[in-house]
C-alpha atoms as a PDB file:
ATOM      1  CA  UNK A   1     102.081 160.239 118.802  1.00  0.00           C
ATOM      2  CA  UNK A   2     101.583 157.037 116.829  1.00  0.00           C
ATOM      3  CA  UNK A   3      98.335 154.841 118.222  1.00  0.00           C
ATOM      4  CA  UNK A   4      98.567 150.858 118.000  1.00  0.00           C
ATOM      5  CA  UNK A   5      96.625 149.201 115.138  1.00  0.00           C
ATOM      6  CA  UNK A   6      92.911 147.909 116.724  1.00  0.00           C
ATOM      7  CA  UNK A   7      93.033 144.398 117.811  1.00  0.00           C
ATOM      8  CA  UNK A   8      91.545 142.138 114.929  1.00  0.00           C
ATOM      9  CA  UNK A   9      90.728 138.664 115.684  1.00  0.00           C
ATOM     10  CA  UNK A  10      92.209 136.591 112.982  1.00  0.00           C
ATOM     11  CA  UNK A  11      90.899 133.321 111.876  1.00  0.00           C
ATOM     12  CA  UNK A  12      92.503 130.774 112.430  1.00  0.00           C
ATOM     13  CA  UNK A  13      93.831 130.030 108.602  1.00  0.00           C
ATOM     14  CA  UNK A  14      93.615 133.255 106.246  1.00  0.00           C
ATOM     15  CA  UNK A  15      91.754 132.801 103.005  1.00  0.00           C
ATOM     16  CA  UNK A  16      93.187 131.084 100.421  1.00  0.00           C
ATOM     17  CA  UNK A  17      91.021 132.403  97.473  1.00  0.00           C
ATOM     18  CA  UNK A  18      91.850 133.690  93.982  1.00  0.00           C
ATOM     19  CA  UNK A  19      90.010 137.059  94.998  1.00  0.00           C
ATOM     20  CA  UNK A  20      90.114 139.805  97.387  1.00  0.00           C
ATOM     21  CA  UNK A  21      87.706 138.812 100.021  1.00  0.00           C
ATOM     22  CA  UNK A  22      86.328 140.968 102.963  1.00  0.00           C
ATOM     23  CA  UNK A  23      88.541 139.415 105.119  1.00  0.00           C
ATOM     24  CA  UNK A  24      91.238 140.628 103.135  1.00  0.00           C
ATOM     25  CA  UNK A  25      89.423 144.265 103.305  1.00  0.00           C
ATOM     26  CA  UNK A  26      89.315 144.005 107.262  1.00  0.00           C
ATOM     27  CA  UNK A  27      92.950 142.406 107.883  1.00  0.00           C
ATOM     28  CA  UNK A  28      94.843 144.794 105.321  1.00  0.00           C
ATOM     29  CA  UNK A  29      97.515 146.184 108.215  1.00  0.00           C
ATOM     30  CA  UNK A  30      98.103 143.062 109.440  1.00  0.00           C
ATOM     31  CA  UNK A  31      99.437 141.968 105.973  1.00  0.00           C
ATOM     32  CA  UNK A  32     101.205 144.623 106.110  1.00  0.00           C
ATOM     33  CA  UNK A  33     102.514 144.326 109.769  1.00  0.00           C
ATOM     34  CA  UNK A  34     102.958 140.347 108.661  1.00  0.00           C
ATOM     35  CA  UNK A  35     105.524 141.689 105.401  1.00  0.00           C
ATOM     36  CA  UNK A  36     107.228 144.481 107.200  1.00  0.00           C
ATOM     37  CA  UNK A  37     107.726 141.896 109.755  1.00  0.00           C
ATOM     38  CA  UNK A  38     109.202 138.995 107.665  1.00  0.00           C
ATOM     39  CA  UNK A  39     111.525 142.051 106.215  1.00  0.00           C
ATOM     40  CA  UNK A  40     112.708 142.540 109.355  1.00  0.00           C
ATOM     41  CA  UNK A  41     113.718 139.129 110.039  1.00  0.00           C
ATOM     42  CA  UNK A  42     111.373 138.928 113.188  1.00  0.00           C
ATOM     43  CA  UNK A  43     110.734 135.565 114.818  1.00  0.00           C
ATOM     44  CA  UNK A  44     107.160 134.281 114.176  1.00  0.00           C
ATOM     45  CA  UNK A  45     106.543 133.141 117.424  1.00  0.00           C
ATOM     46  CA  UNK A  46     106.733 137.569 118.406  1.00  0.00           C
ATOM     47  CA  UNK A  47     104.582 138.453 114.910  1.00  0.00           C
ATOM     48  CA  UNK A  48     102.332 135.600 116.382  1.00  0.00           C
ATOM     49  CA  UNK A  49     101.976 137.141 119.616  1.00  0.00           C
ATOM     50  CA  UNK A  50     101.850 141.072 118.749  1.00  0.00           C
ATOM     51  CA  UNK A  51      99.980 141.282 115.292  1.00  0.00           C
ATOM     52  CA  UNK A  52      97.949 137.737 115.418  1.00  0.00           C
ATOM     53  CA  UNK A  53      97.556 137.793 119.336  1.00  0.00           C
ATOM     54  CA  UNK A  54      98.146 134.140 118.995  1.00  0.00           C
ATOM     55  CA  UNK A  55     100.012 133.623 122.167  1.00  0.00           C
ATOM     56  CA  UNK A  56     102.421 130.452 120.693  1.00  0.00           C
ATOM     57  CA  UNK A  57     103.420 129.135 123.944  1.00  0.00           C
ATOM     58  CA  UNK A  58      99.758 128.349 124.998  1.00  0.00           C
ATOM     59  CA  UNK A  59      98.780 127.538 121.593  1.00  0.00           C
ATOM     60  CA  UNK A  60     101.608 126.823 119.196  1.00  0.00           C
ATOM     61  CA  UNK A  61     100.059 124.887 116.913  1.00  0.00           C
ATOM     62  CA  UNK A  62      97.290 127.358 116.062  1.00  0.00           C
ATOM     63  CA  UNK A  63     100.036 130.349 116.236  1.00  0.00           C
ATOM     64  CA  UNK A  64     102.122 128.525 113.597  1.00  0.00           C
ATOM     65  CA  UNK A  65      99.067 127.828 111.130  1.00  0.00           C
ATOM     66  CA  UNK A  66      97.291 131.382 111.401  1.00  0.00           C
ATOM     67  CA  UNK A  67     101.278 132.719 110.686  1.00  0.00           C
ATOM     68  CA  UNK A  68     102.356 130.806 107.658  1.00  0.00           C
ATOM     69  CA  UNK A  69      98.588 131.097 106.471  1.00  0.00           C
ATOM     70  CA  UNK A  70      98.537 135.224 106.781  1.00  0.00           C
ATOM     71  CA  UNK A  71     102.061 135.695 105.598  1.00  0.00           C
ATOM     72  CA  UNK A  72     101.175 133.923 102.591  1.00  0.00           C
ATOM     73  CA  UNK A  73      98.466 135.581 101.868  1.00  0.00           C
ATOM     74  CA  UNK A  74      99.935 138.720 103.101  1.00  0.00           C
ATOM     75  CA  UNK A  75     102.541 138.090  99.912  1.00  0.00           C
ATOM     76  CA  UNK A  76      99.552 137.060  97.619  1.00  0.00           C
ATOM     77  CA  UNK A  77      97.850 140.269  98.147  1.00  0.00           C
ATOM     78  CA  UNK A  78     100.829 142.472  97.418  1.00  0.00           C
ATOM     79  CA  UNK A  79     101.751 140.591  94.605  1.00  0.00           C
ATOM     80  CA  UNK A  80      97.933 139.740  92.865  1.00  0.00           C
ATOM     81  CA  UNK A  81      95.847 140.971  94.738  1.00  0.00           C
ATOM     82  CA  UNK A  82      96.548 144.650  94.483  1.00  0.00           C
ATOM     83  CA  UNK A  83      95.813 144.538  90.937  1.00  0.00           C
ATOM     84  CA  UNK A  84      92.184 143.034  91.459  1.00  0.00           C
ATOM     85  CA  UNK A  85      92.185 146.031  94.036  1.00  0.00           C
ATOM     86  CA  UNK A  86      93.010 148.603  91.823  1.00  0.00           C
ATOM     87  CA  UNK A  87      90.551 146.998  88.775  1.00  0.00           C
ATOM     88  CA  UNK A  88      87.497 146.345  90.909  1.00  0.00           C
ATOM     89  CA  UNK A  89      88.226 148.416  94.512  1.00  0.00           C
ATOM     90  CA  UNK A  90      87.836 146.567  97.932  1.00  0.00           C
ATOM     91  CA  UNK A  91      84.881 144.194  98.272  1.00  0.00           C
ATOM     92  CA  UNK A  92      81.991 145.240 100.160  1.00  0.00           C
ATOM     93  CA  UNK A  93      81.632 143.797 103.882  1.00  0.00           C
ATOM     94  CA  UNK A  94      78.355 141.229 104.695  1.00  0.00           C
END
């Protein structure tokens, strides 16, 4: 039987930076729920609500930012930042 994903609180914007970032360590399945997502067409207001637990009807500002934020950086990870992953390995949690 296949378990749900822990519930991650995501900021609020996902980081922006040229590296891989802890963050990045600690929210890799939800890049990858974001991309399978976006593959499958879904409408962000649902990917806010079941992978972000953004609910967008109480807050759709913040649901709309912390979407378009982690989808893009969903895409920059499996684009660039796999390759920093593969040369240097995850970074190391505070």
């Amino acid at each position: 039987m296949r378990e749900n994903p822990p519930h991650l609180d995501v900021a609020d914007q996902a980081p922006a930076d040229d590296i891989l970032t802890p963050y990045d360590r600690k929210h890799a399945v939800t890049y990858m729920r974001m991309l399978d997502a976006e593959a499958e067409d879904a409408d962000w207001r649902e990917v806010t609500e079941i992978v972000l637990h953004i609910d967008p009807q109480r807050e759709p500002t913040r649901a709309r930012q912390a979407y378009e934020t982690h989808l893009a950086r969903a895409k920059w990870v499996s684009h660039y930042g796999y390759k920093l992953l593969l040369q240097r390995g995850w970074p190391v949690s505070n």
